[in-house]
C-alpha atoms as a PDB file:
ATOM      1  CA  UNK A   1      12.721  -5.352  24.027  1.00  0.00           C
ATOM      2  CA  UNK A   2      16.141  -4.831  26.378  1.00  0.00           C
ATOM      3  CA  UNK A   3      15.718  -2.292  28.854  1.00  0.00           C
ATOM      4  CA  UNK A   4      19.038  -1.030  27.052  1.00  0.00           C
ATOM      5  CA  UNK A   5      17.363   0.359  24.011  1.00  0.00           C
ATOM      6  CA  UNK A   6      16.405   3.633  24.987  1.00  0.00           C
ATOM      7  CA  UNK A   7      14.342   5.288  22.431  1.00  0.00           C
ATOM      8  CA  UNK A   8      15.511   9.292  21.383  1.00  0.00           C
ATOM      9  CA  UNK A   9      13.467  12.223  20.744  1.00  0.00           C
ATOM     10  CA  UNK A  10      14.812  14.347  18.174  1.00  0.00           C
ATOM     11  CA  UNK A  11      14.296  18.184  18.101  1.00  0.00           C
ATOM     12  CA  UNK A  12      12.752  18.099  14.206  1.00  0.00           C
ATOM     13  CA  UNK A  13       9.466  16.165  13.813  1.00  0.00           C
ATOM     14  CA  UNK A  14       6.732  14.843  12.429  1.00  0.00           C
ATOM     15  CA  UNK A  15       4.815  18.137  12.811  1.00  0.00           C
ATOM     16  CA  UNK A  16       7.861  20.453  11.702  1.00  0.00           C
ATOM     17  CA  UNK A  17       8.204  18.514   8.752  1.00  0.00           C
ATOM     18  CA  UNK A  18       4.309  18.867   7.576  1.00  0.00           C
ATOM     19  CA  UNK A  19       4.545  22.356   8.091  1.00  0.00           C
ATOM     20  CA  UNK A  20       7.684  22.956   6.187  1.00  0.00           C
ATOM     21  CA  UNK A  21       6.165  20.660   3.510  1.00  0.00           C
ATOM     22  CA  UNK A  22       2.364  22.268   3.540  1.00  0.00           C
ATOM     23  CA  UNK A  23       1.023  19.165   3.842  1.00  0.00           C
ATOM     24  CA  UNK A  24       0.439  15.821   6.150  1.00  0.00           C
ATOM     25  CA  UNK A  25       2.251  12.863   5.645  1.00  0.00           C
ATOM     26  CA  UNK A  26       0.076   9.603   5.757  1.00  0.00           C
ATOM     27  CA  UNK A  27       0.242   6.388   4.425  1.00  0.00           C
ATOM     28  CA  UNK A  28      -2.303   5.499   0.643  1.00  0.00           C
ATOM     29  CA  UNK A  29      -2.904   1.787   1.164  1.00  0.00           C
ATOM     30  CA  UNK A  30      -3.565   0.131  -2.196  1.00  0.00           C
ATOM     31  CA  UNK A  31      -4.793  -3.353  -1.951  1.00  0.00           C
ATOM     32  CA  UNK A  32      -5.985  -6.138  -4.418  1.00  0.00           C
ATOM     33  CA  UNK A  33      -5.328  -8.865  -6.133  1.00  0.00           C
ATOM     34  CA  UNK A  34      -2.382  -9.020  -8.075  1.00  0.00           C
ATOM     35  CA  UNK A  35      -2.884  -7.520 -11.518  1.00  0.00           C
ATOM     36  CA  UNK A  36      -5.764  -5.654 -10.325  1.00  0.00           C
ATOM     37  CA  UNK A  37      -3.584  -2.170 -11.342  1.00  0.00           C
ATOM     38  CA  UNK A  38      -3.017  -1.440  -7.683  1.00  0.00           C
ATOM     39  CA  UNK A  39       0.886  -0.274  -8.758  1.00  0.00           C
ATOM     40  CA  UNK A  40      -0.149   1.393 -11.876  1.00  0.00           C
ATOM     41  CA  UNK A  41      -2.588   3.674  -9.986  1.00  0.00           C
ATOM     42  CA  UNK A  42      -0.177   4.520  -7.473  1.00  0.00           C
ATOM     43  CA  UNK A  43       2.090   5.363  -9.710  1.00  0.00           C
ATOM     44  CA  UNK A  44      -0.300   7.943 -11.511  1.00  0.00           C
ATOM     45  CA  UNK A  45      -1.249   9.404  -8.830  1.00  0.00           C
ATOM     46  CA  UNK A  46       2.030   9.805  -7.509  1.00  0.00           C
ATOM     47  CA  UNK A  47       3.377  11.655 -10.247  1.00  0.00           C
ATOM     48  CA  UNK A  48       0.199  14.208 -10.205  1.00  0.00           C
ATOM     49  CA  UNK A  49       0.567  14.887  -6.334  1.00  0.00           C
ATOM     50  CA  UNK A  50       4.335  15.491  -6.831  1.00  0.00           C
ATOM     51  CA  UNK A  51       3.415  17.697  -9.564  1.00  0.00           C
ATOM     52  CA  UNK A  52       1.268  19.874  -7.045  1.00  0.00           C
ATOM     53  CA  UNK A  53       5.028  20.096  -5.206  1.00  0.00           C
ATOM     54  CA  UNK A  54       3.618  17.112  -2.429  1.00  0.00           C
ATOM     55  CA  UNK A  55       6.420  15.168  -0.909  1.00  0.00           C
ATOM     56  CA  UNK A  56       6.002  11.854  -1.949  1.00  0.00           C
ATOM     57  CA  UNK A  57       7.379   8.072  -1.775  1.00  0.00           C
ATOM     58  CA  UNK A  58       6.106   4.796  -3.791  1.00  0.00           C
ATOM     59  CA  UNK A  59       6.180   1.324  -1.784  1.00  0.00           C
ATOM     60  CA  UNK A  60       5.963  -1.806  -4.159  1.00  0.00           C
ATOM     61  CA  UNK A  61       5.335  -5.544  -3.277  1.00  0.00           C
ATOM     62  CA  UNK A  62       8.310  -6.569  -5.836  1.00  0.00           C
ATOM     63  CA  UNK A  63      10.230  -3.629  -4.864  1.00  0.00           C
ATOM     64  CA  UNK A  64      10.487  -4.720  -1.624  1.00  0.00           C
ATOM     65  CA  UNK A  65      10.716  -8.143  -2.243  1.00  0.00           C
ATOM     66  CA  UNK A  66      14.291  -7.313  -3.320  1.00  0.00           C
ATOM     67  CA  UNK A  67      15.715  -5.513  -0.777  1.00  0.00           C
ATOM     68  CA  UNK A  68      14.437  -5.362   3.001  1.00  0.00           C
ATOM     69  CA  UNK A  69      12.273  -8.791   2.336  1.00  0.00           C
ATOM     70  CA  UNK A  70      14.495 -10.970   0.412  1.00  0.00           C
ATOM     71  CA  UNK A  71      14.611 -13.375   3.103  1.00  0.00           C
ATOM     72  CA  UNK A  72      11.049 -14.291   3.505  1.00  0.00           C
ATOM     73  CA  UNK A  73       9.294 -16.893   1.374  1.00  0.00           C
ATOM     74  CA  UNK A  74       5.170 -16.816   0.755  1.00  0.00           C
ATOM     75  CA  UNK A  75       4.302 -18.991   3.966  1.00  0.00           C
ATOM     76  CA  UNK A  76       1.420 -17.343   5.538  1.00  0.00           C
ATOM     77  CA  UNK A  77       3.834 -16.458   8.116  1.00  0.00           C
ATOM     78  CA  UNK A  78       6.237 -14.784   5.482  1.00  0.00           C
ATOM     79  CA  UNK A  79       3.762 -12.988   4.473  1.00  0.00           C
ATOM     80  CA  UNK A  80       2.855 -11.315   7.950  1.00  0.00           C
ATOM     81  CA  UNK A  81       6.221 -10.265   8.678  1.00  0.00           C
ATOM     82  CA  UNK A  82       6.399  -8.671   5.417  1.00  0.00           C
ATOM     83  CA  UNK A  83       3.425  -6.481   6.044  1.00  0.00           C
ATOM     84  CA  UNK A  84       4.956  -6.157   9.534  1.00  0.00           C
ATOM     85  CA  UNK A  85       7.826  -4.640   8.089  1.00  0.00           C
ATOM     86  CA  UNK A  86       6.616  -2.653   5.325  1.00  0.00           C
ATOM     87  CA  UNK A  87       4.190  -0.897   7.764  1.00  0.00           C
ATOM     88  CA  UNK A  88       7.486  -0.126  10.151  1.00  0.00           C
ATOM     89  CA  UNK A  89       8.753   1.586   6.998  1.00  0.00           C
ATOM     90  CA  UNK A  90       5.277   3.150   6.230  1.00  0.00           C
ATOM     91  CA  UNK A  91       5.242   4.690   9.722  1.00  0.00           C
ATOM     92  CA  UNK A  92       8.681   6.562   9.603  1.00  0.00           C
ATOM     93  CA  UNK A  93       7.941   7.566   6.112  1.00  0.00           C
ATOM     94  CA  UNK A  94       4.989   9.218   7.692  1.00  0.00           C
ATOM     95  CA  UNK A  95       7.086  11.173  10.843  1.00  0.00           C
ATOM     96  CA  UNK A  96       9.707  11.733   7.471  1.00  0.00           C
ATOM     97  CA  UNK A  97       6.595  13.921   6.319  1.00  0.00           C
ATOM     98  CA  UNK A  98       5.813  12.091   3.543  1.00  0.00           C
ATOM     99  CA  UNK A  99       3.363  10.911   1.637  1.00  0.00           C
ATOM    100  CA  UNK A 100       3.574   7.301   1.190  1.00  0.00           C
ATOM    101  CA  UNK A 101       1.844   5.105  -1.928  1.00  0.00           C
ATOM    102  CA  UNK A 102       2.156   1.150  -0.693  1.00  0.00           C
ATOM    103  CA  UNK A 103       0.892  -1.200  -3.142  1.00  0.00           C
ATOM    104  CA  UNK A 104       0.568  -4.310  -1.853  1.00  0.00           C
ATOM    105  CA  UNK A 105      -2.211  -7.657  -1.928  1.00  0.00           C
ATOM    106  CA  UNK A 106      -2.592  -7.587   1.728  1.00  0.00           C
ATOM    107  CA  UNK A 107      -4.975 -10.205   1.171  1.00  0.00           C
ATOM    108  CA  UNK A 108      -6.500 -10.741   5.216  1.00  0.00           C
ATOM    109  CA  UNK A 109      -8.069  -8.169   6.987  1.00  0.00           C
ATOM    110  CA  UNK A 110      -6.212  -9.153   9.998  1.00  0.00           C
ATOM    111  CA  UNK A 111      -2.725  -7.839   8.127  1.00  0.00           C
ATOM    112  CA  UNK A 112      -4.179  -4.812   7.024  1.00  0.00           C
ATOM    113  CA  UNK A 113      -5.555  -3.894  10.663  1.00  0.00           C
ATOM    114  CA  UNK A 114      -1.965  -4.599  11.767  1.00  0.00           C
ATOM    115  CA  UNK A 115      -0.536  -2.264   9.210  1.00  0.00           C
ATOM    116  CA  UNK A 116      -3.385   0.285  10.473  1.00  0.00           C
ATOM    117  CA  UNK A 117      -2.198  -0.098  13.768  1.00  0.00           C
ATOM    118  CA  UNK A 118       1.498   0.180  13.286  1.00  0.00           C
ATOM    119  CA  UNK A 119       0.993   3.245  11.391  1.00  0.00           C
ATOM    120  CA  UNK A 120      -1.509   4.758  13.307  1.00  0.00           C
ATOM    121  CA  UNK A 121      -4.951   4.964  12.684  1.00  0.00           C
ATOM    122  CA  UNK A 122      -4.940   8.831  11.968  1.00  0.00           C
ATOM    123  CA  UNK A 123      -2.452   8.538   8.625  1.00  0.00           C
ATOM    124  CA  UNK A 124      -3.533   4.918   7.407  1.00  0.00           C
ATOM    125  CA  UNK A 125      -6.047   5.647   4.627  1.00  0.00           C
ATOM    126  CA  UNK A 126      -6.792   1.926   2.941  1.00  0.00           C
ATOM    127  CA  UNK A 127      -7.499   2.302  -1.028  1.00  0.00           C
ATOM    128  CA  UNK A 128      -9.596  -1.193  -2.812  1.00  0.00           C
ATOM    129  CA  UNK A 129      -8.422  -2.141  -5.945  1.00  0.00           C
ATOM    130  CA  UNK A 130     -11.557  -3.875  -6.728  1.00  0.00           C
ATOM    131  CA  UNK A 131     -10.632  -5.630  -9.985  1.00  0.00           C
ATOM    132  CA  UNK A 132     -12.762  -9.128 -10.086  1.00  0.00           C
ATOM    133  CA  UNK A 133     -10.452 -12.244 -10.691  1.00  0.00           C
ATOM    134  CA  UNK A 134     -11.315 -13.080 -14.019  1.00  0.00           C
ATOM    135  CA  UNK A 135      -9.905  -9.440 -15.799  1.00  0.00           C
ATOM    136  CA  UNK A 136      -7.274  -9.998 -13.614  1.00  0.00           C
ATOM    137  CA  UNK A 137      -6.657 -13.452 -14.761  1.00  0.00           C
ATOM    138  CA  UNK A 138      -7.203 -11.888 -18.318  1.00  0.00           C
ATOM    139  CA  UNK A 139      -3.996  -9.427 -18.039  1.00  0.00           C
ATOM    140  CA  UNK A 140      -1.751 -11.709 -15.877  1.00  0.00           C
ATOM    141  CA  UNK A 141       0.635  -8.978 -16.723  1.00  0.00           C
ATOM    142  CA  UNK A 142       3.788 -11.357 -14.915  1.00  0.00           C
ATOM    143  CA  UNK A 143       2.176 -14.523 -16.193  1.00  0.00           C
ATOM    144  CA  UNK A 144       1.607 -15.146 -12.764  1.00  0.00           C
ATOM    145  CA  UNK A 145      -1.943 -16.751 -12.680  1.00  0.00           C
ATOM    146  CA  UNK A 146      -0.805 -19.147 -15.474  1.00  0.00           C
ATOM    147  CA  UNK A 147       1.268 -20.509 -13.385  1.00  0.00           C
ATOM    148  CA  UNK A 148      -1.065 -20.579 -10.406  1.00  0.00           C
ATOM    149  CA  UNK A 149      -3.401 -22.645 -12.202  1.00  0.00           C
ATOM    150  CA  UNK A 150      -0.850 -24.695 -13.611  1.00  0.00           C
ATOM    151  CA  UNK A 151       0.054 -25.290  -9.762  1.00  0.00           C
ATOM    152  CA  UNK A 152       3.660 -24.074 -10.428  1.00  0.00           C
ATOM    153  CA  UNK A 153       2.946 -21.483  -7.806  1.00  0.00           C
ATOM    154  CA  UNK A 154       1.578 -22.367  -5.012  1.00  0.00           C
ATOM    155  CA  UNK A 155      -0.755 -19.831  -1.799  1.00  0.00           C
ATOM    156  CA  UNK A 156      -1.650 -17.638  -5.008  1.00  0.00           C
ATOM    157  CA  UNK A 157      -3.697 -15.369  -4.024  1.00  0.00           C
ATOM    158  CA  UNK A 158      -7.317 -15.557  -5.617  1.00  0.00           C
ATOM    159  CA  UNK A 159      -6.612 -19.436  -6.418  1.00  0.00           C
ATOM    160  CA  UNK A 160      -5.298 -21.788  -3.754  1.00  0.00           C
ATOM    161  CA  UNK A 161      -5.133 -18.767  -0.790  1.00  0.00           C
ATOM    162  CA  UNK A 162      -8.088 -16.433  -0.013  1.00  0.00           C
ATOM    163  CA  UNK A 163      -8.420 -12.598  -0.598  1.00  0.00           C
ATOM    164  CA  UNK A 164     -10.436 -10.550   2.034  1.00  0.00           C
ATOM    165  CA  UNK A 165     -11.976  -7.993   0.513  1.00  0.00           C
ATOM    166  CA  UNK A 166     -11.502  -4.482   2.851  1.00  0.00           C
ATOM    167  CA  UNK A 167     -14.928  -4.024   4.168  1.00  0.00           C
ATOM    168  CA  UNK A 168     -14.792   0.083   4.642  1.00  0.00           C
ATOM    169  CA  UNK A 169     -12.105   0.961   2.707  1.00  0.00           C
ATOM    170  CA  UNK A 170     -11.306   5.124   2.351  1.00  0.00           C
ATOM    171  CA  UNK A 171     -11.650   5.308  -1.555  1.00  0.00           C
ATOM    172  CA  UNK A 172     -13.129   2.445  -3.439  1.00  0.00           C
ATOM    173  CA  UNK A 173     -11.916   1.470  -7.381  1.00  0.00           C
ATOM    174  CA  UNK A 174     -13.814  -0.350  -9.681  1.00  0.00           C
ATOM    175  CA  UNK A 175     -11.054  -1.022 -12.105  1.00  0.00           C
ATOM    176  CA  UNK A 176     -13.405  -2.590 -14.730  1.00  0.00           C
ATOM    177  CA  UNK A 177     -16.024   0.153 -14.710  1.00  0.00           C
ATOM    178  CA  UNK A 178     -13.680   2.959 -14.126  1.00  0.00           C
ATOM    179  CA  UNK A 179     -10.881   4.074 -16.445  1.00  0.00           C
ATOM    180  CA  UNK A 180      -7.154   4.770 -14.797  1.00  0.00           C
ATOM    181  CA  UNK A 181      -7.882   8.582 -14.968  1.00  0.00           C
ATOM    182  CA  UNK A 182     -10.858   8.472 -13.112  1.00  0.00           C
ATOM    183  CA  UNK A 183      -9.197   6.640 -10.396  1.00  0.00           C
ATOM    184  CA  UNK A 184      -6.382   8.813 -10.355  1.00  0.00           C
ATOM    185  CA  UNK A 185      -9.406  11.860 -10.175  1.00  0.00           C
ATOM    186  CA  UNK A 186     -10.603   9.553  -6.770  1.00  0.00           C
ATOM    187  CA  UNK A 187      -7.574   9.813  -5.274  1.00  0.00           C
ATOM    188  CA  UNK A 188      -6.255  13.119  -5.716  1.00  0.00           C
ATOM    189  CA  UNK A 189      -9.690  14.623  -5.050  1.00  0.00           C
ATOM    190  CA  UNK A 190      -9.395  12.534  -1.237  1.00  0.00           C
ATOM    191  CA  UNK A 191      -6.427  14.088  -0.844  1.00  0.00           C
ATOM    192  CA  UNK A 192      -7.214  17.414  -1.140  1.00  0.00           C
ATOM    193  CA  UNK A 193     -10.074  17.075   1.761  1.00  0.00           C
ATOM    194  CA  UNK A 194      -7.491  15.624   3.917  1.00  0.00           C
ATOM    195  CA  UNK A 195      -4.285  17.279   3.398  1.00  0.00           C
ATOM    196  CA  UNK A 196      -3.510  20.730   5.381  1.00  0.00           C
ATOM    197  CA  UNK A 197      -3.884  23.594   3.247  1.00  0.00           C
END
């Protein structure tokens, strides 16, 4: 960094912004394999906690695939400096006071500690999608895994490149076992015990 960039502190923050809001800001961290329902979720549960008058903002692999990552490929590399990124985002959502839904594979452990890091350990609360391949495979909403195993796509995750499982995530899903309201229930129900009253 050039000893020209000076960073500025602004009078408003972080803190002001809670308050005014009656709430925390932090960062839900959805993370699975793709058609696991990780956006579908986060979507649900966005619209309940912006029902209970929560500031809110969704974060979506595609989403962002379009706009602030439309330059980077699906290189392993790529892929870091798109989680770099999105957690740069993620942490001035969080000083914005809100609260952020990112649904994204994150497939390596060592990405999502980065993200944790860049965010801050304190407002990074990781959610597992924990859908098992094969129902994933099974609703291939995008047609995705067809491809995959057709080897049109290549580094899909869950075929030719490796998901890491989160091995203490916040909130835990078990997609096939549990129905999308009962997720929702999971996450709204961790929010309340964190949030400020």
């Amino acid at each position: 960094m050039t000893k020209n960039i000076i960073k500025h502190d602004f009078v408003i923050s972080k803190v002001h912004r809670n308050k005014a809001n009656k709430h925390d800001s932090f960062v839900l961290w959805f993370t699975g394999l793709s058609g696991s329902g990780k956006s579908t979720i986060a979507s649900a549960v966005e619209e309940q906690l912006f029902a209970m008058g929560m500031q809110t903002y969704s974060l979506d692999g595609d989403n962002i695939r379009h706009g602030i990552s439309k330059d980077l490929g699906f290189s392993e590399e790529d892929r870091h400096e798109n989680l770099r990124r999105i957690a740069e985002v993620s942490k001035l959502f969080v000083d914005a006071g809100l609260i952020t839904l990112a649904s994204f594979i994150s497939p390596t452990i060592k990405d999502r500690a980065m993200v944790k890091e860049i965010v801050g350990a304190a407002h990074f609360f990781e959610v597992f999608v924990d859908t098992p391949l094969r129902v994933c495979e099974t609703r291939d909403p995008k047609g995705l895994y067809k491809k995959a195993r057709a080897g049109e796509i290549k580094n899909f995750t869950g075929i030719d490149a490796p998901y890491e499982p989160p091995l203490q995530p916040d909130i835990h899903l078990l997609t096939e076992e549990e129905a999308l309201d009962t997720c929702v229930k999971k996450v709204i129900t961790f929010v309340n015990q964190i949030r400020i009253q």
